[in-house]
Protein backbone atom coordinates (compact mmCIF):
# COMPACT_ATOMS: atom_id res chain seq x y z
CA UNK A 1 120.53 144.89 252.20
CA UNK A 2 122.52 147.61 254.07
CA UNK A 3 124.98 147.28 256.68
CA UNK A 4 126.48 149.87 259.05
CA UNK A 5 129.65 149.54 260.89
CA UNK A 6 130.34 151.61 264.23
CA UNK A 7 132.62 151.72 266.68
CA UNK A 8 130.78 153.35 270.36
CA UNK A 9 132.43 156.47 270.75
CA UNK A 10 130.00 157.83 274.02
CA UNK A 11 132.26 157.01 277.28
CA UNK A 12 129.16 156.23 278.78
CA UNK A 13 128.33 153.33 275.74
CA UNK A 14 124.75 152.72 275.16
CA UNK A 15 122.66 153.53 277.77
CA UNK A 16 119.07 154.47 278.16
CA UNK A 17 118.64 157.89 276.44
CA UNK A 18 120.72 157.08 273.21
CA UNK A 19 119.15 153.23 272.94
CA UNK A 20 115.90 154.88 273.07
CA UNK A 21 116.97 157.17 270.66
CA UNK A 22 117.91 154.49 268.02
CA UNK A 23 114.79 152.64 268.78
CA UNK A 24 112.66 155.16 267.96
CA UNK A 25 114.20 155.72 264.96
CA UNK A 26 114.32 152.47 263.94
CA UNK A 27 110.61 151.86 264.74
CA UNK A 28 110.07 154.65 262.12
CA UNK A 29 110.58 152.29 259.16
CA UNK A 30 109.31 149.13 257.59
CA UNK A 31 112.41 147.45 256.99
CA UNK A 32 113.62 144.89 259.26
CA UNK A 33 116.38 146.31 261.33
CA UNK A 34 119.10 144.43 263.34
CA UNK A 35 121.57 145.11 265.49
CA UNK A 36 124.65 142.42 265.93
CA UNK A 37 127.17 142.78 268.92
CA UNK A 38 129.11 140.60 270.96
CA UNK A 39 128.32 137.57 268.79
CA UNK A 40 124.70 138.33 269.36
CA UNK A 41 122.14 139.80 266.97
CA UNK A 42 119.00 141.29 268.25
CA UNK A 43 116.27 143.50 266.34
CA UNK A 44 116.96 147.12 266.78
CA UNK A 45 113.16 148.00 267.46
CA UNK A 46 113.41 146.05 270.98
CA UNK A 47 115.00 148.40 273.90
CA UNK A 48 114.84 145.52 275.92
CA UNK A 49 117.01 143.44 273.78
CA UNK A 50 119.46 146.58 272.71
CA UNK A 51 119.95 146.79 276.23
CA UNK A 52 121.01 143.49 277.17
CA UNK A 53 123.65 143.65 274.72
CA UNK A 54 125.52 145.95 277.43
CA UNK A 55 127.35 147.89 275.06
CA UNK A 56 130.42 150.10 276.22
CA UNK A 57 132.68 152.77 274.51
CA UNK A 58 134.62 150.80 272.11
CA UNK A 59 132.76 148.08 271.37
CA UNK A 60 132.15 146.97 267.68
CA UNK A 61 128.22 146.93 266.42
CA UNK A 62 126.74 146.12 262.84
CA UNK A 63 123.69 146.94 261.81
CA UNK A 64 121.82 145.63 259.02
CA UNK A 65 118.80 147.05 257.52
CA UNK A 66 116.86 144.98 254.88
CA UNK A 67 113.51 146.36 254.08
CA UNK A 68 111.94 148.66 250.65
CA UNK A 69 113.20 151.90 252.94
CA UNK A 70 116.64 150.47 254.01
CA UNK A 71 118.39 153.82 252.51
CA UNK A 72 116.76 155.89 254.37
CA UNK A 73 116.97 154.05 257.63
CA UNK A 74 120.77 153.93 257.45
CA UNK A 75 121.05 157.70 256.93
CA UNK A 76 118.66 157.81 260.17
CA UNK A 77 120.36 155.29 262.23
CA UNK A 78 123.67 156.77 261.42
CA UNK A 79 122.62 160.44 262.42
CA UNK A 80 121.92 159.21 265.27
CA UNK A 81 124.60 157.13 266.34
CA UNK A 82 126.76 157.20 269.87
C-alpha cells in the first residue's frame, strides 16, 4: 500500500479538466485507488464522487493506491497532479 500526499496548487482547485484527468489515469490500473479529502474518502475512478469533494487551491488530499500495480499508479497519479 502506497500513499500520496498533495497539497492543490491550481488556483482554480479541481475542476473538470484536471479531475478527468486523474480519473482517467486512475481507471488505467487494477489497483484500488482512493482519494481522501475533507474527512471524506471516495474512489478515485468516480468523477462524480472526485467532484463532490469540491476541492480548492490549498486543500490537503491523500491518496492511497493498494493494488499488484500500485507503483506505477503513484508515479501516474503524481505526474499528473494539480
Amino acid at each position: 500500500m502506497q500513499t500520496i500526499t498533495h497539497v492543490i496548487q491550481d488556483s482554480l482547485g479541481i475542476h473538470a479538466r484536471p479531475a478527468g484527468l486523474l480519473v482517467k489515469t486512475a481507471a488505467g490500473f487494477a489497483s484500488d485507488i482512493r482519494l481522501t479529502a475533507k474527512g471524506k474518502t471516495v474512489s478515485l475512478k468516480s468523477i462524480l464522487g472526485l467532484m463532490t469533494l469540491g476541492l480548492k487551491q490549498g486543500d490537503r488530499m491523500d491518496i492511497t493506491l493498494d493494488g499488484p500495480d500500485e507503483a506505477e499508479a503513484a508515479q501516474a497519479l503524481t505526474a499528473v497532479l494539480p
